[in-house]
C-alpha atoms as a PDB file:
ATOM      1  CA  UNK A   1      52.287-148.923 105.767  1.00  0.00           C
ATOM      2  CA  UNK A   2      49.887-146.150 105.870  1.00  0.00           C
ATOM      3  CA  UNK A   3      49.071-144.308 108.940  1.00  0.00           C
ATOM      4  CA  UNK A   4      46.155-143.369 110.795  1.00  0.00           C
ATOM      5  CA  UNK A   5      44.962-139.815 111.356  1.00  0.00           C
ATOM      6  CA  UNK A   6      45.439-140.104 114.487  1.00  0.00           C
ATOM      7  CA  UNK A   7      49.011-141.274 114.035  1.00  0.00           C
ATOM      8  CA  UNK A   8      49.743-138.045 111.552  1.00  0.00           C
ATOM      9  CA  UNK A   9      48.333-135.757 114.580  1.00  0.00           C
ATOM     10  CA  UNK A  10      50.864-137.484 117.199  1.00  0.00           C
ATOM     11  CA  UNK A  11      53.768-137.335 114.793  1.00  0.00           C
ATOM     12  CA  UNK A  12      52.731-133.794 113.735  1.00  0.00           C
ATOM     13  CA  UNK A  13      53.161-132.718 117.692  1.00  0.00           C
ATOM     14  CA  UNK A  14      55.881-134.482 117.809  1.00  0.00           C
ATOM     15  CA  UNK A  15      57.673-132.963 115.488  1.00  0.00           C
ATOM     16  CA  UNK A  16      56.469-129.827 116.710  1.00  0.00           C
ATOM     17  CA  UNK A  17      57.933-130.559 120.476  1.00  0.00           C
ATOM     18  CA  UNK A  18      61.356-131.179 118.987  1.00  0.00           C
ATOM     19  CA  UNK A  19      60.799-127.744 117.114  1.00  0.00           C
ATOM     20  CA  UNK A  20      60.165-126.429 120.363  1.00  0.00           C
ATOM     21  CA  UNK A  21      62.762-128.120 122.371  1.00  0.00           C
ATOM     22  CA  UNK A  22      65.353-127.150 119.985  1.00  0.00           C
ATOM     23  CA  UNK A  23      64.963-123.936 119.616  1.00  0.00           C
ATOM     24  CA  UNK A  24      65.061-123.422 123.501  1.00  0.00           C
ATOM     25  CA  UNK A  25      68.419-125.465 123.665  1.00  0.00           C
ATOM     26  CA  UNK A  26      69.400-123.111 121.018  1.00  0.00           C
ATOM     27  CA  UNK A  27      68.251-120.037 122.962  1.00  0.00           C
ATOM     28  CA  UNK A  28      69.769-121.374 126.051  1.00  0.00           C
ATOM     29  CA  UNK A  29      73.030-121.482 124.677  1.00  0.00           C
ATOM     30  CA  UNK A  30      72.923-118.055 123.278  1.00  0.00           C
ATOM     31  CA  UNK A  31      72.373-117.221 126.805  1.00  0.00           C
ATOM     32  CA  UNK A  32      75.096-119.492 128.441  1.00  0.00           C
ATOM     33  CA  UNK A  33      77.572-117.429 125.930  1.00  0.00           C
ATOM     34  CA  UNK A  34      76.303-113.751 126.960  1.00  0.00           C
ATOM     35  CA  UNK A  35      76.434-114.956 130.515  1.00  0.00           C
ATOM     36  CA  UNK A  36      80.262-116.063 130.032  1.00  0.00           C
ATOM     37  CA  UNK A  37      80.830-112.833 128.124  1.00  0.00           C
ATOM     38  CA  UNK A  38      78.928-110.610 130.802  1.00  0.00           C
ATOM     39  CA  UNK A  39      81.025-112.342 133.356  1.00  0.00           C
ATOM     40  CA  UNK A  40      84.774-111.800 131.535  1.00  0.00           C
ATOM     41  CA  UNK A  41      83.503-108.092 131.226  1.00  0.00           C
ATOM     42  CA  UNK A  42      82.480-107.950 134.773  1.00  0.00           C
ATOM     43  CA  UNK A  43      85.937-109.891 135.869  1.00  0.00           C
ATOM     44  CA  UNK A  44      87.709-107.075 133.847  1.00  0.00           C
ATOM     45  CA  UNK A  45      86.157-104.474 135.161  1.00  0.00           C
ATOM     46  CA  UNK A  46      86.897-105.426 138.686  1.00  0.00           C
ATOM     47  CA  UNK A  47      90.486-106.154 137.980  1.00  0.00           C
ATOM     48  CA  UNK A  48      90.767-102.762 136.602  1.00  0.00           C
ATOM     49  CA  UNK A  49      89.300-101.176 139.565  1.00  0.00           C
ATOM     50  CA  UNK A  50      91.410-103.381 142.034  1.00  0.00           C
ATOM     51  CA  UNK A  51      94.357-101.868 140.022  1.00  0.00           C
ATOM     52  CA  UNK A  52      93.262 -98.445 140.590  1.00  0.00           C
ATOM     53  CA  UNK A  53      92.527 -98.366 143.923  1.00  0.00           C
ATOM     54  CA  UNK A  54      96.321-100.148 144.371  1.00  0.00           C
ATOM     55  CA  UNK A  55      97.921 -97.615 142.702  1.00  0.00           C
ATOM     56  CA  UNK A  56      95.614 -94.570 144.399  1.00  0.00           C
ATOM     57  CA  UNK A  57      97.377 -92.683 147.314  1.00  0.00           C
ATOM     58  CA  UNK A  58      96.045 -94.214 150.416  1.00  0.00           C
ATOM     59  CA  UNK A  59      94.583 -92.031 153.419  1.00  0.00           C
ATOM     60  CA  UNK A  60      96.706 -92.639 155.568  1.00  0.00           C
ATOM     61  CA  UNK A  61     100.032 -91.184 153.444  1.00  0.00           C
ATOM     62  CA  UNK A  62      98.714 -88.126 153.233  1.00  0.00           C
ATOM     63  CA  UNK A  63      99.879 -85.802 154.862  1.00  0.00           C
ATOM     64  CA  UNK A  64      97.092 -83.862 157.559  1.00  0.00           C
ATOM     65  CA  UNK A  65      96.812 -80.379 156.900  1.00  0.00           C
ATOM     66  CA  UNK A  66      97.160 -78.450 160.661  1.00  0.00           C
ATOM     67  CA  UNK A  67      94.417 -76.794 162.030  1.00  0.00           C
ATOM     68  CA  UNK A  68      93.785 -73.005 161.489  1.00  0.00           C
ATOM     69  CA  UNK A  69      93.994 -71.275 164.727  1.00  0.00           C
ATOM     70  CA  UNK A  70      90.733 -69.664 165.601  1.00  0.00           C
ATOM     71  CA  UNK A  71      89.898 -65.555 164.626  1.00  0.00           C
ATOM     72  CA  UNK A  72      87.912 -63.588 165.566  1.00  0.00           C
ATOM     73  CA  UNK A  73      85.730 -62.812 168.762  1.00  0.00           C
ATOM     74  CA  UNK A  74      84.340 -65.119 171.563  1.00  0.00           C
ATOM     75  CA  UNK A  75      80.892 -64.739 172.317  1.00  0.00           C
ATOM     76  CA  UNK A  76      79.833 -65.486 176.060  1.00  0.00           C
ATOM     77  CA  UNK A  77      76.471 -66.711 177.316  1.00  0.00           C
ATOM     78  CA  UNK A  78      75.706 -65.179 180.480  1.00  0.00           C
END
């Protein structure tokens, strides 16, 4: 069975849509796998920072440093 040009063109686009289609599936998994990397980076991250800020002195143990009495002259406003 022979086919038609016009049959040709349709299977020609055809085949050209599934080019198309897979190579977006294709990209779209690339980008599924950076996303999944990007977001065991960014989980790491934050774990180490959490982990820091545990093991950080907090404010509040510190101890306050007194205040320095006041020196010098004090001016009056008539």
């Amino acid at each position: 069975m022979t086919l038609t040009n016009l049959e040709r063109e349709l299977l020609s686009c055809v085949e050209e849509l599934g080019k198309g289609v897979s190579d977006c599936m294709t990209r779209l998994a690339e980008q599924e796998d950076m996303l999944a990397k990007l977001q065991k980076d960014l989980r790491a991250s934050l774990s180490g920072l959490e982990s820091s800020l545990q093991d950080a002195p907090s404010l509040e143990t510190t101890e306050a440093q007194p205040e320095k009495p006041v020196r010098g002259f004090l001016r009056r406003s008539k």
